[in-house]
N, C-alpha and C. Protein backbone atom coordinates (compact mmCIF):
# COMPACT_ATOMS: atom_id res chain seq x y z
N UNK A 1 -11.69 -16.96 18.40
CA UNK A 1 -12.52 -16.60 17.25
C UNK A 1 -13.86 -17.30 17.37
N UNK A 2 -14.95 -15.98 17.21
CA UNK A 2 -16.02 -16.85 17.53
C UNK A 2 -16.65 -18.03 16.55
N UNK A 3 -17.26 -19.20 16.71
CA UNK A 3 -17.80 -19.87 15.11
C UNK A 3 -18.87 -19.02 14.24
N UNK A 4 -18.92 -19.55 12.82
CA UNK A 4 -19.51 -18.71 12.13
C UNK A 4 -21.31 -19.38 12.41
N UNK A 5 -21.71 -19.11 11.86
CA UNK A 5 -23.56 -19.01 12.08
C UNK A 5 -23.49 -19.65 11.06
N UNK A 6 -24.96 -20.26 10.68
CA UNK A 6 -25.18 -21.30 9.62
C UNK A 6 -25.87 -20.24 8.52
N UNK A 7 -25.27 -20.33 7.52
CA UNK A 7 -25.70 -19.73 5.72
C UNK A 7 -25.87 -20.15 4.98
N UNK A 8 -26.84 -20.09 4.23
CA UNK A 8 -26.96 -20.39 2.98
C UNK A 8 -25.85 -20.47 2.24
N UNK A 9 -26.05 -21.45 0.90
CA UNK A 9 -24.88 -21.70 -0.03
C UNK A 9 -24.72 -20.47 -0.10
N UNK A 10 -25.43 -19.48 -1.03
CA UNK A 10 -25.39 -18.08 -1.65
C UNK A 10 -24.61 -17.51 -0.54
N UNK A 11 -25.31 -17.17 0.73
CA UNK A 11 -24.89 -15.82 1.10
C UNK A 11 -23.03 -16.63 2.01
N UNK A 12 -23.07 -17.59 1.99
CA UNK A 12 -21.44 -18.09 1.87
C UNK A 12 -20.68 -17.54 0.95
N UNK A 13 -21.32 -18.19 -0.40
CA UNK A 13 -20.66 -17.46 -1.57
C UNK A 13 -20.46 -15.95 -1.48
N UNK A 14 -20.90 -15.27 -1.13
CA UNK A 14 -21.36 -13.72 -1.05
C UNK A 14 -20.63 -13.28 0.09
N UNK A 15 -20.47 -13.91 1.46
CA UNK A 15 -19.64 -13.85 2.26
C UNK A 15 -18.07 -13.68 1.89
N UNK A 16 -17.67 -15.04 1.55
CA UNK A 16 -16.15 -15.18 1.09
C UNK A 16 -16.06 -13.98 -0.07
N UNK A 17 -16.58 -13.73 -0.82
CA UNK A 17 -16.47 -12.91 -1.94
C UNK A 17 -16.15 -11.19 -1.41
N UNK A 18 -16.87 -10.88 0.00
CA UNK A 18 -16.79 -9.75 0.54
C UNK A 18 -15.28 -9.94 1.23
N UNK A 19 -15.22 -11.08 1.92
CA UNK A 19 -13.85 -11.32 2.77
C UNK A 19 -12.69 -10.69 1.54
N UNK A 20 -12.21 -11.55 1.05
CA UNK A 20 -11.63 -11.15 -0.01
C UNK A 20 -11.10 -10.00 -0.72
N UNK A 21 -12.71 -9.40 -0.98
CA UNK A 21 -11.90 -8.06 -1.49
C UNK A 21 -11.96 -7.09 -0.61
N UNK A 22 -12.04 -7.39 0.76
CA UNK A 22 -11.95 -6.31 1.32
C UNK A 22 -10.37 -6.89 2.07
N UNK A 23 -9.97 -7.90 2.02
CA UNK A 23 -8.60 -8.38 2.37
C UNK A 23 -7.38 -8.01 0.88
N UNK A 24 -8.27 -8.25 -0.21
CA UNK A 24 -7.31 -7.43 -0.98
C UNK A 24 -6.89 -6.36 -1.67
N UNK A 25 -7.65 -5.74 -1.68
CA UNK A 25 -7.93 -4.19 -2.12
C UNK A 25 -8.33 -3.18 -0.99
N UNK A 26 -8.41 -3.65 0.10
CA UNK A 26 -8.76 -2.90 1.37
C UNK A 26 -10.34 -1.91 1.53
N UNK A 27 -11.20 -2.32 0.68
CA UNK A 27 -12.40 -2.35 0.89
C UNK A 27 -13.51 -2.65 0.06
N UNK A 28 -14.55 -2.94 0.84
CA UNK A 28 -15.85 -3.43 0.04
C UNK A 28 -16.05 -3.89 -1.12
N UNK A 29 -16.95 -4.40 -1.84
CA UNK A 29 -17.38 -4.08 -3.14
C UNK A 29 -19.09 -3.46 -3.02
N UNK A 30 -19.10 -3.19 -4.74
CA UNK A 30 -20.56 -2.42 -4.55
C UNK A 30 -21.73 -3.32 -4.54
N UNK A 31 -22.79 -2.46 -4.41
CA UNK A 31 -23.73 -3.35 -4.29
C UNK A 31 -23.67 -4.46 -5.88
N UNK A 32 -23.43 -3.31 -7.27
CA UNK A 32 -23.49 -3.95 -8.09
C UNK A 32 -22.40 -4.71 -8.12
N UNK A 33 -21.30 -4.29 -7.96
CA UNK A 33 -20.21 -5.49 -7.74
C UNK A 33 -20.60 -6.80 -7.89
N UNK A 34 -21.43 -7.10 -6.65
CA UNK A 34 -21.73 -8.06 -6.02
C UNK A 34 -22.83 -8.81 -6.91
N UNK A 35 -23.75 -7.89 -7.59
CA UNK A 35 -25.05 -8.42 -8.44
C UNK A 35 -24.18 -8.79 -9.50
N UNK A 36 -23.44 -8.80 -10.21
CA UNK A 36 -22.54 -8.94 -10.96
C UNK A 36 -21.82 -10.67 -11.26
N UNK A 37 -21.19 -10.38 -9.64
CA UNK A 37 -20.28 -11.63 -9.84
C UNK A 37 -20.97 -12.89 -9.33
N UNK A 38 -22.37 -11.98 -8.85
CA UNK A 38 -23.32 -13.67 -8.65
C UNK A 38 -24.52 -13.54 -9.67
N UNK A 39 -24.50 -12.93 -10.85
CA UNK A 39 -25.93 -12.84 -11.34
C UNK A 39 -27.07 -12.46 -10.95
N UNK A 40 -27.63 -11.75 -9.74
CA UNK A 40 -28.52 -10.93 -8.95
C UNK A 40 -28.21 -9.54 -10.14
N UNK A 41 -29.90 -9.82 -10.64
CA UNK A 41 -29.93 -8.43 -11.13
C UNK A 41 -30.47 -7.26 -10.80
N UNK A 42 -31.54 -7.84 -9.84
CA UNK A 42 -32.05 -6.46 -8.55
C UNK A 42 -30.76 -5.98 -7.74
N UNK A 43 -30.90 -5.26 -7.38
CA UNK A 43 -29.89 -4.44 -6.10
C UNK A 43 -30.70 -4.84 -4.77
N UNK A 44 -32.34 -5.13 -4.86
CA UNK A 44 -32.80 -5.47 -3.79
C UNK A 44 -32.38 -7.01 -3.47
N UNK A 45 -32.14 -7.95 -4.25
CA UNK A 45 -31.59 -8.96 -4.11
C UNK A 45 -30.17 -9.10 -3.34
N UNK A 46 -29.67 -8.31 -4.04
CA UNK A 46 -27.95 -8.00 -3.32
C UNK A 46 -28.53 -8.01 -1.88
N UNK A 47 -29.24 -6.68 -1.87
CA UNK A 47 -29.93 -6.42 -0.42
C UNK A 47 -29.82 -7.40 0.72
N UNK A 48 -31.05 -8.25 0.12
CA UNK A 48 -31.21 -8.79 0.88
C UNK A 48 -30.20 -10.00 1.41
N UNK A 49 -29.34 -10.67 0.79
CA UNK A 49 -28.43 -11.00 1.06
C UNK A 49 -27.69 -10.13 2.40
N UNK A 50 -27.42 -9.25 1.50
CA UNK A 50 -26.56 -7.99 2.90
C UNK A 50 -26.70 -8.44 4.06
N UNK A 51 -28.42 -7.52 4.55
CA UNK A 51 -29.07 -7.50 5.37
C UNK A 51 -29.13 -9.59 6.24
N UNK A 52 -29.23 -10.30 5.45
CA UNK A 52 -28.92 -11.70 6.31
C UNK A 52 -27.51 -11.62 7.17
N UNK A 53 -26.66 -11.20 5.69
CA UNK A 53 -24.96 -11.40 6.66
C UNK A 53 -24.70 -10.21 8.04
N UNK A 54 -25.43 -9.52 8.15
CA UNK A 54 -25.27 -8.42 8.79
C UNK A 54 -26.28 -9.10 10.01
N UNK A 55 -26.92 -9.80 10.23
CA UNK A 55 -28.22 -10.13 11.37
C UNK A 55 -27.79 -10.87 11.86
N UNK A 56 -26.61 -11.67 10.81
CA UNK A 56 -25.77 -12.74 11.52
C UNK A 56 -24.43 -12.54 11.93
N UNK A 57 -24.68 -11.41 11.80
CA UNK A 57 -23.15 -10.92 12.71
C UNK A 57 -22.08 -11.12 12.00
N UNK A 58 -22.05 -11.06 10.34
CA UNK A 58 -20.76 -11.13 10.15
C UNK A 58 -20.12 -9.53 9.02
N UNK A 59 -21.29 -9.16 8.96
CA UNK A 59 -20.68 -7.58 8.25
C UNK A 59 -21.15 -6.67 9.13
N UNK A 60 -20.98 -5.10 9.14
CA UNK A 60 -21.69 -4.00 9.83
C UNK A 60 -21.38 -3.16 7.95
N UNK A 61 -22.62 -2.70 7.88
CA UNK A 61 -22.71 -1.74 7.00
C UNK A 61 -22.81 -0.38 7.23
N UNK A 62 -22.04 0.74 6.53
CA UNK A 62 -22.79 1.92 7.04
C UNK A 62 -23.90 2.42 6.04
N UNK A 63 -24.68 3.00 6.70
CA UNK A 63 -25.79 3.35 5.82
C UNK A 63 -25.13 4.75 4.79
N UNK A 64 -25.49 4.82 3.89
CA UNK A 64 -25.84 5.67 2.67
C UNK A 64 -24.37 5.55 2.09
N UNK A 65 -23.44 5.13 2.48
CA UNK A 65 -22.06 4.75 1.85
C UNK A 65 -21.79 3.40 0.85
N UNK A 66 -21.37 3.39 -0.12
CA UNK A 66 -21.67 2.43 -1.56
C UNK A 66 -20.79 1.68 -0.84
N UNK A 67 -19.48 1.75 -0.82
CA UNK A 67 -18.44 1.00 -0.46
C UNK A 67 -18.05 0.41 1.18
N UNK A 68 -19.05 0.85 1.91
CA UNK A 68 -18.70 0.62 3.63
C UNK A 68 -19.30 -0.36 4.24
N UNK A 69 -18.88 -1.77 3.50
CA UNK A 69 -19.44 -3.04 4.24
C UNK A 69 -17.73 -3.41 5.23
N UNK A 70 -18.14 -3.47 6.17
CA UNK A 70 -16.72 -3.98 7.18
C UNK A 70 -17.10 -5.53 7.43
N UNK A 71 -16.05 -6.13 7.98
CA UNK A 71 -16.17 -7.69 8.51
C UNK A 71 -16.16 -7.48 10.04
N UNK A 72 -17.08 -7.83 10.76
CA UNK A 72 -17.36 -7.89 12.13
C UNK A 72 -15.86 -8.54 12.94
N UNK A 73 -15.17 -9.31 12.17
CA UNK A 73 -14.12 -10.06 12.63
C UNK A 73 -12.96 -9.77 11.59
N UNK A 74 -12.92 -8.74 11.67
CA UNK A 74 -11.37 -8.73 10.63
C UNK A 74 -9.99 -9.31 10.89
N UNK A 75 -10.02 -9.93 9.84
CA UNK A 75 -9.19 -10.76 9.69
C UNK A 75 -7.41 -10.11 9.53
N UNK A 76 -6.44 -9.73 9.94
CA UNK A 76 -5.45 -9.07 8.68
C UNK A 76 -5.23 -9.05 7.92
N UNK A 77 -5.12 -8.12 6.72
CA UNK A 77 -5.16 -8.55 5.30
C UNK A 77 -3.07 -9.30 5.07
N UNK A 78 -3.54 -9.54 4.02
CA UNK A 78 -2.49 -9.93 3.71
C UNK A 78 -0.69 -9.52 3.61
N UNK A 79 -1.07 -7.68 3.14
CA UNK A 79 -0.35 -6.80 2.84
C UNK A 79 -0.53 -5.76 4.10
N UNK A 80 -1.19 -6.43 5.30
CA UNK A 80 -1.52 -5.23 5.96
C UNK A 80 -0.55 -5.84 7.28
N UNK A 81 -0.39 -4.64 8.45
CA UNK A 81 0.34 -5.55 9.49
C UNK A 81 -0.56 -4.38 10.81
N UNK A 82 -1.06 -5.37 11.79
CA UNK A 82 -1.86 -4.49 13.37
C UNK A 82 -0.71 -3.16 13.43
N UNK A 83 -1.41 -2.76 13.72
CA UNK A 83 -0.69 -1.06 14.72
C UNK A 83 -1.21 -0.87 15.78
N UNK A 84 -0.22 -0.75 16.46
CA UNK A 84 -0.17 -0.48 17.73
C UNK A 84 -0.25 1.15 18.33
N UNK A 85 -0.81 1.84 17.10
CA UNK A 85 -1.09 3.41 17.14
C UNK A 85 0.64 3.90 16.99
N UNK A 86 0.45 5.17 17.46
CA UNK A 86 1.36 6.03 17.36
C UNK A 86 2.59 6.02 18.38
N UNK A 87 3.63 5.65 18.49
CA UNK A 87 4.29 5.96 20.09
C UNK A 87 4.96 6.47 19.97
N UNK A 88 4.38 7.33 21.40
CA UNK A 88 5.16 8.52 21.95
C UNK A 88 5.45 8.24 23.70
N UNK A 89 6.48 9.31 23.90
CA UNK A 89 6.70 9.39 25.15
C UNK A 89 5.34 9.14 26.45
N UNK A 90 4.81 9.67 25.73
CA UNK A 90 3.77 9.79 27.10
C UNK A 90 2.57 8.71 26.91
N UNK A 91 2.58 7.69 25.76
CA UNK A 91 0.99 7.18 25.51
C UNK A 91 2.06 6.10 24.97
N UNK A 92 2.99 4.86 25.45
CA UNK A 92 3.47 4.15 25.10
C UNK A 92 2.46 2.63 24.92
N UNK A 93 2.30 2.13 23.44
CA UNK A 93 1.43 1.16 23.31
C UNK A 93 -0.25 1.33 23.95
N UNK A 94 -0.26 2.81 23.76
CA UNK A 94 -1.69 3.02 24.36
C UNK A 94 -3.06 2.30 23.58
N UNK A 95 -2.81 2.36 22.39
CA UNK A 95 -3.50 1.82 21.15
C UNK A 95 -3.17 0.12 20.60
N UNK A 96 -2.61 -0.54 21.40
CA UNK A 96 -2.15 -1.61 21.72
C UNK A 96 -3.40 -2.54 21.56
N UNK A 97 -3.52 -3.56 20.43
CA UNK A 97 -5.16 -4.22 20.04
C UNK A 97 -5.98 -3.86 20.49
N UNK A 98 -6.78 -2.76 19.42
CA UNK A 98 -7.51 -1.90 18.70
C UNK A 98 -8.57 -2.77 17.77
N UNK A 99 -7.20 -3.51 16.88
CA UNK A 99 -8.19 -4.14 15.62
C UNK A 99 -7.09 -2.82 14.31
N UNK A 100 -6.53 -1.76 14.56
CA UNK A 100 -6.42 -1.21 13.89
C UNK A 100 -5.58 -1.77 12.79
N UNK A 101 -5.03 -1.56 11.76
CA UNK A 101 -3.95 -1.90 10.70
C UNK A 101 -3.44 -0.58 10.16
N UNK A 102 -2.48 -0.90 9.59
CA UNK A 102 -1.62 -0.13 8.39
C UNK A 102 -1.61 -0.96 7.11
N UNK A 103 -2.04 -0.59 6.27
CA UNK A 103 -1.99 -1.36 5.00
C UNK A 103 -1.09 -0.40 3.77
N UNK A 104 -0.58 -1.66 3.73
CA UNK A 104 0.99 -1.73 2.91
C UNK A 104 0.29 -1.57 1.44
N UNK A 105 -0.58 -2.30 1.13
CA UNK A 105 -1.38 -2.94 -0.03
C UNK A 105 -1.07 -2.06 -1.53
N UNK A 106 -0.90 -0.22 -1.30
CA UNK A 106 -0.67 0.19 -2.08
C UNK A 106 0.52 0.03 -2.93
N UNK A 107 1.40 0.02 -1.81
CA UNK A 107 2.79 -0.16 -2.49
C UNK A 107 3.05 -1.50 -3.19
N UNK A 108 2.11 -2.28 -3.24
CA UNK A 108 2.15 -3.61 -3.85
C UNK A 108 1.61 -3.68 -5.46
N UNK A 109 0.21 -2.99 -4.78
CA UNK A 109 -0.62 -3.16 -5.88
C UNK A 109 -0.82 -2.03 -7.25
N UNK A 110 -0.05 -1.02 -6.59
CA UNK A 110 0.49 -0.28 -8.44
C UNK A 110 1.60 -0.47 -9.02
N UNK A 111 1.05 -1.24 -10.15
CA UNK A 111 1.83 -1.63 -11.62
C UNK A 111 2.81 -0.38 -11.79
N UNK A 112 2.99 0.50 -11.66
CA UNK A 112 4.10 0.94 -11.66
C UNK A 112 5.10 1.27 -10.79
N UNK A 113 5.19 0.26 -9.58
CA UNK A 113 5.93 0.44 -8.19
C UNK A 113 6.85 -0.69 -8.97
N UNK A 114 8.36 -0.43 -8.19
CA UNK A 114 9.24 -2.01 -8.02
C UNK A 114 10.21 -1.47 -7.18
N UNK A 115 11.06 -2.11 -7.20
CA UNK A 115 12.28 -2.09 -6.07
C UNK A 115 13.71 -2.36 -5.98
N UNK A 116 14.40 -1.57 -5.31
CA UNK A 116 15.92 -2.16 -5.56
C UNK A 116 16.21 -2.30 -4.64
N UNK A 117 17.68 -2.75 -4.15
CA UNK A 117 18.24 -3.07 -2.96
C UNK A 117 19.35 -1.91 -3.19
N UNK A 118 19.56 -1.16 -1.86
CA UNK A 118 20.25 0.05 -1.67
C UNK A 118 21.72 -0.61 -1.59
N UNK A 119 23.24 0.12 -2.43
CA UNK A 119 23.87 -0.73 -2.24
C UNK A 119 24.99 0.47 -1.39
N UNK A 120 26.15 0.54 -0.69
CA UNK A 120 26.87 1.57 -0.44
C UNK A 120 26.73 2.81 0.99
N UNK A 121 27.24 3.62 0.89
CA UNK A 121 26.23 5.03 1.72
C UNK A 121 26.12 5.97 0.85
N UNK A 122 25.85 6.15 -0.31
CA UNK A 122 25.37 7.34 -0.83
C UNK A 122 24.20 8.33 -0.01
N UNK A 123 23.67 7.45 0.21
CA UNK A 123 22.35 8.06 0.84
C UNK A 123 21.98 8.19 2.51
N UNK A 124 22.84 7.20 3.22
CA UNK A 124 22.68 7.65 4.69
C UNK A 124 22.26 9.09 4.98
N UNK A 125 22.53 9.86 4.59
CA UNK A 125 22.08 11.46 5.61
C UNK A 125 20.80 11.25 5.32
N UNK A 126 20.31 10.81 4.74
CA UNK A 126 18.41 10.50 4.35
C UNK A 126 18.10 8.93 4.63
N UNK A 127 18.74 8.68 5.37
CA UNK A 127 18.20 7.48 6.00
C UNK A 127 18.12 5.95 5.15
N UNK A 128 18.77 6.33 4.08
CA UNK A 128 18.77 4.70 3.31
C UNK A 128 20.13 3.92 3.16
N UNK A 129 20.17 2.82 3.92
CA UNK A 129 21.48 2.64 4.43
C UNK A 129 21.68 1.19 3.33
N UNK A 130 22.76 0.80 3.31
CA UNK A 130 22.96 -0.58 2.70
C UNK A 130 22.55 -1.63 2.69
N UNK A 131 21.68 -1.94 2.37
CA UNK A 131 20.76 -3.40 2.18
C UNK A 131 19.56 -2.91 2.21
N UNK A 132 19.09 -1.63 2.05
CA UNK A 132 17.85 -1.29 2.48
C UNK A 132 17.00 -1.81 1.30
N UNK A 133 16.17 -2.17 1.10
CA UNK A 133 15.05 -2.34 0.11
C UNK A 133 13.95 -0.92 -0.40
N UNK A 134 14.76 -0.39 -1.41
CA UNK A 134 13.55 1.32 -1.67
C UNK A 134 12.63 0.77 -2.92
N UNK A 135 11.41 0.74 -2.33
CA UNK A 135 10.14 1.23 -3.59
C UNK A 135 10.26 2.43 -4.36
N UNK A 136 10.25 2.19 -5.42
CA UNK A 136 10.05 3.37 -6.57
C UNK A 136 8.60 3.31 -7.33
N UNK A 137 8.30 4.63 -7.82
CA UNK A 137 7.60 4.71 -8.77
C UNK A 137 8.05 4.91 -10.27
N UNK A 138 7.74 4.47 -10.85
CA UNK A 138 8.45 4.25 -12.64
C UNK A 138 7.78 5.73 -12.72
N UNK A 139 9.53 6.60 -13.02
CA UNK A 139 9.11 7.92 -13.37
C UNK A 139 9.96 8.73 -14.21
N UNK A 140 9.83 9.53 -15.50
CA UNK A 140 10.89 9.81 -16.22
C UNK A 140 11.13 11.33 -15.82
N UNK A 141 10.50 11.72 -14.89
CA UNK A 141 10.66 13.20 -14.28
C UNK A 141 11.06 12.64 -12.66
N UNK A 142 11.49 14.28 -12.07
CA UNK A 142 11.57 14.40 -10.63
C UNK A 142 11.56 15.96 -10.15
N UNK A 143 11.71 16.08 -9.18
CA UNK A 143 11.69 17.27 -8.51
C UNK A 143 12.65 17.08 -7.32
N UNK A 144 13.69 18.81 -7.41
CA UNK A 144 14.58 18.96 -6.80
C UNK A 144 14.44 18.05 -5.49
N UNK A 145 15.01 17.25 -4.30
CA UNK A 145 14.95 16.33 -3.24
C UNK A 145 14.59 14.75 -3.57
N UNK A 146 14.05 14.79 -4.76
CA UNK A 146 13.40 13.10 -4.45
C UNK A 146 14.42 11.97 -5.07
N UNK A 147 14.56 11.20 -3.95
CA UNK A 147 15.15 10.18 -4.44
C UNK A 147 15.08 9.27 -5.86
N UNK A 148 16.02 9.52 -6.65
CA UNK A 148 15.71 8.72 -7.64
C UNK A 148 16.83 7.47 -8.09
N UNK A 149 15.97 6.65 -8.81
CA UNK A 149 16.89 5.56 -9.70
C UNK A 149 17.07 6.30 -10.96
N UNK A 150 18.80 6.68 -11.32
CA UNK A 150 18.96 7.40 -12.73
C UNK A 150 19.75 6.16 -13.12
N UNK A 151 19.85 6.39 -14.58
CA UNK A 151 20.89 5.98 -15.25
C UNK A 151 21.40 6.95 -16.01
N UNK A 152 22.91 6.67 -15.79
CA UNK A 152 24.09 7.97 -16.24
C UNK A 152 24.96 7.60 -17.34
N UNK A 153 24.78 8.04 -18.56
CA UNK A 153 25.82 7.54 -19.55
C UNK A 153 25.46 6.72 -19.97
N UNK A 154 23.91 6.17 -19.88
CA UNK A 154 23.44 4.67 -20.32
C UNK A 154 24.15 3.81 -20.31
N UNK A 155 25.22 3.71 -19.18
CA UNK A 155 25.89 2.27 -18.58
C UNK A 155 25.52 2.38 -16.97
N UNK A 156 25.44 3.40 -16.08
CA UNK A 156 25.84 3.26 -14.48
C UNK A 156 24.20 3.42 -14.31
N UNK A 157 23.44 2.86 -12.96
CA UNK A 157 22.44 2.63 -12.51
C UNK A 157 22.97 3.49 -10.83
N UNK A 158 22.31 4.38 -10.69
CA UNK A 158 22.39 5.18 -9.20
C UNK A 158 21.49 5.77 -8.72
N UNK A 159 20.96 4.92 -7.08
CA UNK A 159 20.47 5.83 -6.51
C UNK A 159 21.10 7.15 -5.83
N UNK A 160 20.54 8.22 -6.17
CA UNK A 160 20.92 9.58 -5.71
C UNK A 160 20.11 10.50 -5.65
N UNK A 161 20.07 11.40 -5.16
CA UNK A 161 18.89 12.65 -4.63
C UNK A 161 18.59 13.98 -5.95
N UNK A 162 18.04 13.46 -6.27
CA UNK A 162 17.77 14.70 -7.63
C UNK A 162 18.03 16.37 -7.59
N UNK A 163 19.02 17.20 -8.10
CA UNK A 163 18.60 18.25 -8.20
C UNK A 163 18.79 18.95 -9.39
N UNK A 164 18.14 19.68 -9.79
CA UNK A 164 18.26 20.57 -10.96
C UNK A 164 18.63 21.84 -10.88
N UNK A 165 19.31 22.89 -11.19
CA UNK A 165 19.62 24.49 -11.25
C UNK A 165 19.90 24.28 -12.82
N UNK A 166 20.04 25.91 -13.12
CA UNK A 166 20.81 26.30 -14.51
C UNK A 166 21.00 25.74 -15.76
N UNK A 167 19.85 24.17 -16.01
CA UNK A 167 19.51 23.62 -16.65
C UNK A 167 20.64 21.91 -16.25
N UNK A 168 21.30 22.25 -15.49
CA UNK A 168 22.30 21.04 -14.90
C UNK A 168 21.41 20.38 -14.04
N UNK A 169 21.61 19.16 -14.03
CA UNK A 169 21.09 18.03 -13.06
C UNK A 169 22.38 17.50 -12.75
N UNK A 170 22.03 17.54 -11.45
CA UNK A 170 22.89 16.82 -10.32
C UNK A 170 22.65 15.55 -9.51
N UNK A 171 23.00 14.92 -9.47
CA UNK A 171 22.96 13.90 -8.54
C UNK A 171 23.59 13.62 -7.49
N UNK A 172 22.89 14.13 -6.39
CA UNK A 172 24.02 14.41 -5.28
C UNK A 172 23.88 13.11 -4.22
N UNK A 173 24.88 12.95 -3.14
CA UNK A 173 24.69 11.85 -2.46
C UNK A 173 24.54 12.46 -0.83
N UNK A 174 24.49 11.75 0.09
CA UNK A 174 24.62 12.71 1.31
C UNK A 174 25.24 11.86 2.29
N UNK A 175 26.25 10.68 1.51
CA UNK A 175 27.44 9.86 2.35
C UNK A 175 28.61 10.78 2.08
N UNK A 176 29.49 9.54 1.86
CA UNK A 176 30.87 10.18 1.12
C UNK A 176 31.18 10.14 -0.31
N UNK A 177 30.44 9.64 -1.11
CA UNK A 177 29.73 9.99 -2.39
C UNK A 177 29.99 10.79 -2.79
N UNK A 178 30.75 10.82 -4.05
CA UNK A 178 30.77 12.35 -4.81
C UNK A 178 29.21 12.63 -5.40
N UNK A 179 29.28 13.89 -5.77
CA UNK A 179 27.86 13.98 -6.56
C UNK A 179 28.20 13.30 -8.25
N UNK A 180 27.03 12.98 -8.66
CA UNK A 180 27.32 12.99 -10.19
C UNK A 180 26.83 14.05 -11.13
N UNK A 181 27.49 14.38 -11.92
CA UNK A 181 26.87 15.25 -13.01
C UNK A 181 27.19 15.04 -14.71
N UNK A 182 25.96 15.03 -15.01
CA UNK A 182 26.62 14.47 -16.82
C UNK A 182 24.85 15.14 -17.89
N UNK A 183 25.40 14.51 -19.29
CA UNK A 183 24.58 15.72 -19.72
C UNK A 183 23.44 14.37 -20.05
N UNK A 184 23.92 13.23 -19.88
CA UNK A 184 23.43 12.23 -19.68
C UNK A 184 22.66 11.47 -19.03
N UNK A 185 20.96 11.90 -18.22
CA UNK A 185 21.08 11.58 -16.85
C UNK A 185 19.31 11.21 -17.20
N UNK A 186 19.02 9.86 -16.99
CA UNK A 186 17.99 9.41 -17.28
C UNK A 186 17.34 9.18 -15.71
N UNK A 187 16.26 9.50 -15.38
CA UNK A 187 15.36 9.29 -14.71
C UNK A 187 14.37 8.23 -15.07
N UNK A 188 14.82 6.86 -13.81
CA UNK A 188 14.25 5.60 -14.67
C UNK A 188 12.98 5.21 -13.12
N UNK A 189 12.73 6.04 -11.81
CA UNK A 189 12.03 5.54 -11.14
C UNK A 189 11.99 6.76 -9.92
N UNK A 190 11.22 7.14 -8.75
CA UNK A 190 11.46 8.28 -7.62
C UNK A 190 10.84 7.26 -6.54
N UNK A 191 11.61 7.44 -5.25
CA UNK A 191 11.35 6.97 -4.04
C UNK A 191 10.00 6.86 -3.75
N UNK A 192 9.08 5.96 -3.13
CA UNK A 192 7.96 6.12 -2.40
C UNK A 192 8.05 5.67 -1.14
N UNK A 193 9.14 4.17 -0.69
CA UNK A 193 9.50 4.06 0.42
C UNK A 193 10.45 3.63 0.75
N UNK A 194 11.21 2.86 2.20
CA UNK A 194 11.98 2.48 2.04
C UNK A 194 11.56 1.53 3.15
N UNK A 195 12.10 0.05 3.34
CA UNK A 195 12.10 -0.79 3.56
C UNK A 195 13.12 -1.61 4.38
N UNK A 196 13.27 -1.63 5.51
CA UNK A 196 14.78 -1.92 6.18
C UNK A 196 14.10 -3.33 7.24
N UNK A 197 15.32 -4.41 6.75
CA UNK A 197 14.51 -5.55 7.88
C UNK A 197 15.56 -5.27 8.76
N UNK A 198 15.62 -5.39 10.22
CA UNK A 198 16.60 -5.82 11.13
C UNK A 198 17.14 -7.26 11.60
């Protein structure tokens, strides 16, 4: 890692402040953003700041884009993990440090995500096996296929695969799982991912 260049207090301040939210929210802030959380009430002020961190090699901006300040040295974010691109048969680790990421960040950062731990095989034929960790979205609807967290009878908590016909909801499984069916059937969350450590 190369050392950093010598800065001003400010554009330090202004530095770390860019690091940051582009490590936690996965990009930029605006110009006003920035006039904001340091008291700069020109935008040419922001500016010029910019334009220092950028001469010194530590942002690349794109021009006419509000939000497209990058870090010359990106760091990994927190929620994010390198990718190694896509692999396939024929291009194995071709994309192999890039600089690229996958950022997780979403599934963290909406207030209405949480998570359970998969318990059983209800769900193996769809790939969620016992101990798996599934993200949900807090949802009181679904649509026929999507995995949901119901509660049945307002005592039992089950993940199972949503379907509806003939005004019946089903809860079907795709282990050895019976399906469930009741007139009772609360929709308390729907799949967004699933999560398996080895």
């Amino acid at each position: 890692m190369k050392s950093k260049p010598i800065l001003t207090s400010r554009q330090d301040e202004i530095f770390e402040f860019l690091k940051e939210k582009i490590l936690v929210r996965g990009y930029g802030p605006t110009v006003r953003e920035i006039g904001n959380e340091f008291g700069i009430r020109s935008p040419n002020g922001v500016m010029c700041h910019l334009k220092a961190l950028e001469k010194k090699g530590l942002i690349i901006r794109e021009p006419n884009m509000a939000r497209a300040i990058q870090l010359t040295d990106q760091p990994i974010s927190r929620s994010a993990l390198a990718s190694a691109g896509r692999l396939t048969d024929t291009n194995p680790l071709d994309a192999l440090d890039k600089g690229e990421q996958l950022d997780f960040a979403p599934l963290f950062e909406d207030g209405e995500n949480f998570a359970v731990t998969a318990t059983g095989d209800a769900l193996v034929g769809v790939h969620v096996a016992d101990g798996d960790t599934v993200v949900l979205t807090k949802s009181k609807a679904a649509r026929n296929g999507d995995i949901v967290l119901a509660l049945v009878d307002g005592l039992t908590s089950v993940l199972r695969i949503y379907h509806k016909a003939a005004n019946q909801i089903t809860l079907e499984a795709s282990g050895k799982s019976k399906p469930i069916t009741s007139k009772d059937i609360q929709i308390l969350g729907k799949a967004v991912a699933v999560i398996r450590k080895f």
